[in-house]
Protein backbone atom coordinates (compact mmCIF):
# COMPACT_ATOMS: atom_id res chain seq x y z
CA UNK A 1 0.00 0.00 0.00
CA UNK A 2 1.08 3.98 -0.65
CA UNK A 3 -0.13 6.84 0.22
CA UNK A 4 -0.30 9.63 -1.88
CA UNK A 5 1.91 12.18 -1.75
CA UNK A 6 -1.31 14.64 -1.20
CA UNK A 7 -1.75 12.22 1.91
CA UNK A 8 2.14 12.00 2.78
CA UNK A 9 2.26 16.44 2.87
CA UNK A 10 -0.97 16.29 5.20
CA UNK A 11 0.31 14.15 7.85
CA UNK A 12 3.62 16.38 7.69
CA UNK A 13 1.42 19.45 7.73
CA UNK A 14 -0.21 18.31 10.51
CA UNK A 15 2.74 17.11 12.53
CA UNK A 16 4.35 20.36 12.00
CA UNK A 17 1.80 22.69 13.35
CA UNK A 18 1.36 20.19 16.12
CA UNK A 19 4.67 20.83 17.14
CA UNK A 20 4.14 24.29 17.22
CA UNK A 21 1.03 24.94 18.56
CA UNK A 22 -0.40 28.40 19.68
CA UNK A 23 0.96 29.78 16.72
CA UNK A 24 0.69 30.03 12.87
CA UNK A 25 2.87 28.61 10.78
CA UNK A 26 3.26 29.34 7.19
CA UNK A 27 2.75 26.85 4.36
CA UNK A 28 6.41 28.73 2.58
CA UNK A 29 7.47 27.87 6.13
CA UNK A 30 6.34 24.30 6.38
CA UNK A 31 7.43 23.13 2.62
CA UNK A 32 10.93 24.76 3.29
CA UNK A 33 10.97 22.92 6.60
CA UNK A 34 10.44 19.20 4.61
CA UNK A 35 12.16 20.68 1.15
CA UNK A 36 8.37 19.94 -0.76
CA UNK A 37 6.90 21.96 -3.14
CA UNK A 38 4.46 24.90 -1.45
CA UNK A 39 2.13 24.54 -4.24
CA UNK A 40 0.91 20.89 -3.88
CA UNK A 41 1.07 22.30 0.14
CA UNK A 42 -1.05 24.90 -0.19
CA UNK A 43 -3.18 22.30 -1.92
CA UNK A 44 -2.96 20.07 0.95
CA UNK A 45 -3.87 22.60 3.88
CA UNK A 46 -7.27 24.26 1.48
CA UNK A 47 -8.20 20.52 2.53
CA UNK A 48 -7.15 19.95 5.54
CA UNK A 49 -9.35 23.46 6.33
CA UNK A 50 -11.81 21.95 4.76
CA UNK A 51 -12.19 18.79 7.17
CA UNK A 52 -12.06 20.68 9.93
CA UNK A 53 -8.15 19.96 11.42
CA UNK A 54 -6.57 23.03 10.42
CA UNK A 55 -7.76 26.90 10.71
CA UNK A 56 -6.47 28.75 7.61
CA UNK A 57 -5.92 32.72 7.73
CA UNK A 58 -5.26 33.94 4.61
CA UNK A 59 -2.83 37.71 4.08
CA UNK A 60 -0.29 39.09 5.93
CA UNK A 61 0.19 37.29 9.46
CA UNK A 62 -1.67 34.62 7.90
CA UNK A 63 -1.01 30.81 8.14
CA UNK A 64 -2.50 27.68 9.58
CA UNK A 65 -2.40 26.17 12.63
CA UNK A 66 -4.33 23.24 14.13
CA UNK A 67 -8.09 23.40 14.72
CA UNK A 68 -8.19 20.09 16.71
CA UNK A 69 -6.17 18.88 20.03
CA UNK A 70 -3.60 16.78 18.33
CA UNK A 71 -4.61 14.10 21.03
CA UNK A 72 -7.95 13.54 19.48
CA UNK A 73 -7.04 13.62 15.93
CA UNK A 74 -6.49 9.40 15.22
CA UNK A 75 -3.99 8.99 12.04
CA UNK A 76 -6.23 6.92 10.37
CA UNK A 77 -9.40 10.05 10.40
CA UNK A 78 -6.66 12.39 8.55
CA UNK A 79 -6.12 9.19 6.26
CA UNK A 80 -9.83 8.77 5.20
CA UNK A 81 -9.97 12.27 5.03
CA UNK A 82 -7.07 13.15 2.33
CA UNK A 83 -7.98 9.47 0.85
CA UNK A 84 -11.65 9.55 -0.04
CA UNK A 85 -11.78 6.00 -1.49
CA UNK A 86 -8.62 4.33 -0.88
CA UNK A 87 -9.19 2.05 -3.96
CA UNK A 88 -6.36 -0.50 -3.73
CA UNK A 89 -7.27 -2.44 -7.20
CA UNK A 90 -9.53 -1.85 -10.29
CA UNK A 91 -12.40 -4.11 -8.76
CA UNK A 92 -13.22 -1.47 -5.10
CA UNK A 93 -15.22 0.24 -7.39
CA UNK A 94 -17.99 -1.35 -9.10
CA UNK A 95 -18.40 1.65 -11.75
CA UNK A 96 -15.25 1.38 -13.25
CA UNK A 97 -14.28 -2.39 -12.86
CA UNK A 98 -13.40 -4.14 -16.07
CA UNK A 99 -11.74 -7.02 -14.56
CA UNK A 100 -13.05 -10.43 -15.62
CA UNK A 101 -12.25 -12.39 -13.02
CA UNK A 102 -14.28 -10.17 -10.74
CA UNK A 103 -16.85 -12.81 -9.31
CA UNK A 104 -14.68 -15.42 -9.04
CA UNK A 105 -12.21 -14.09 -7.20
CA UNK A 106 -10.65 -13.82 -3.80
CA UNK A 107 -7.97 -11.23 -3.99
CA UNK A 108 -10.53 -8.52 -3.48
CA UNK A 109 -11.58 -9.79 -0.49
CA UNK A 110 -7.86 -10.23 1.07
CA UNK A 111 -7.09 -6.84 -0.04
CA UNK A 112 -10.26 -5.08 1.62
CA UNK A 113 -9.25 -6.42 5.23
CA UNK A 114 -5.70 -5.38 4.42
CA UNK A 115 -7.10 -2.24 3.93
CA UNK A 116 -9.06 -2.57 6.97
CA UNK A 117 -6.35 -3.66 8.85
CA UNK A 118 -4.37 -0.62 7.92
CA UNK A 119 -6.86 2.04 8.99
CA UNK A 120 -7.15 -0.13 12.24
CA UNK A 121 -3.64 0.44 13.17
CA UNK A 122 -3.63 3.74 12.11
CA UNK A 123 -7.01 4.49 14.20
CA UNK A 124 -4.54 3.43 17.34
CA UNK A 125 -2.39 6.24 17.16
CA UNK A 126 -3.32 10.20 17.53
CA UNK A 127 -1.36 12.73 16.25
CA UNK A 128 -0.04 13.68 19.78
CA UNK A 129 1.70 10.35 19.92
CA UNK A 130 3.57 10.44 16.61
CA UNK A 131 4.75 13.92 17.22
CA UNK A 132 6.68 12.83 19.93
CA UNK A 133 9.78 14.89 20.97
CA UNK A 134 8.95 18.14 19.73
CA UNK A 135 12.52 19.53 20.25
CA UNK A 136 14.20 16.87 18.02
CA UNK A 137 11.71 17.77 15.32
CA UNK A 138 12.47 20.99 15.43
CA UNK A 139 16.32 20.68 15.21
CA UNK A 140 15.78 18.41 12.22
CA UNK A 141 13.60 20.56 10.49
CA UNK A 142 15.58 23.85 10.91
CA UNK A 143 18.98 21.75 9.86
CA UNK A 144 20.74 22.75 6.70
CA UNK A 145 19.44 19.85 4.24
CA UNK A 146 22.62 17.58 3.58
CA UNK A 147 25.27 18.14 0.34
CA UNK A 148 24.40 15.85 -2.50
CA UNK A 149 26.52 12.88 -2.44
CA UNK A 150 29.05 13.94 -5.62
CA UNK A 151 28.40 11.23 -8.77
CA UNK A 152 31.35 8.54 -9.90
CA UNK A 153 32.17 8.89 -13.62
């Protein structure tokens, strides 16, 4: 299974306004902090306000910052949310299936409690919990990004 990236940039966007809560933060600020483009982010967080997990304040002093207590928000809500069908194969949905085997076939059935499964495990953990040690994220994410690693001819 993979997430999108339009998934991936939520969770960071949300884990980085966690760690800094009682303020705004910038989406220019939080797509310099993971090196991602500020486009698809600004993309990300017009959703994210959307749902309900982020307050957005467009202009000057504008930004985002979390609408939610980070220990209520489970992983797998902000999943479903930024993932509306979470189609693993063809044959989830029944309006665009083409695949013969269709009725005969058990793989669709193994995959759906895999997805299951995953949004299970993901439903354990709340934002709060994966933020963790707020000072170590911070040092990471204000550290000079590392040289590129010089090509052999």
């Amino acid at each position: 299974m993979q997430l999108t990236w339009f998934t991936d940039y939520g969770l960071r966007l949300l884990l980085y306004a966690a760690a800094h809560p009682g303020r705004r933060v910038t989406v220019a600020e939080v797509a310099e902090a993971y090196g991602i483009s500020r486009d698809h982010l600004m993309k990300v967080s017009q959703r994210l306000n959307q749902v309900g997990m982020i307050h957005a304040t467009r202009g000057r002093g504008g930004g985002v910052q979390l609408a939610v207590d980070p220990a209520t928000v489970r992983l797998g809500a902000v999943v479903r949310a930024m993932e509306p069908d979470m189609n693993l194969v063809e044959c989830f949905d029944p309006a665009t299936n083409t695949c013969r085997i269709a009725p005969a076939c058990r793989l669709k059935g193994a995959l759906m409690r895999a997805r299951r499964a995953f949004l299970a495990s993901l439903d354990e953990l709340t934002l709060a919990e994966v933020v963790g040690d707020v000072d170590a994220l911070r040092a990471l994410w204000s550290a000079q990004p590392p040289e590129p690693v010089a090509q052999r001819p």
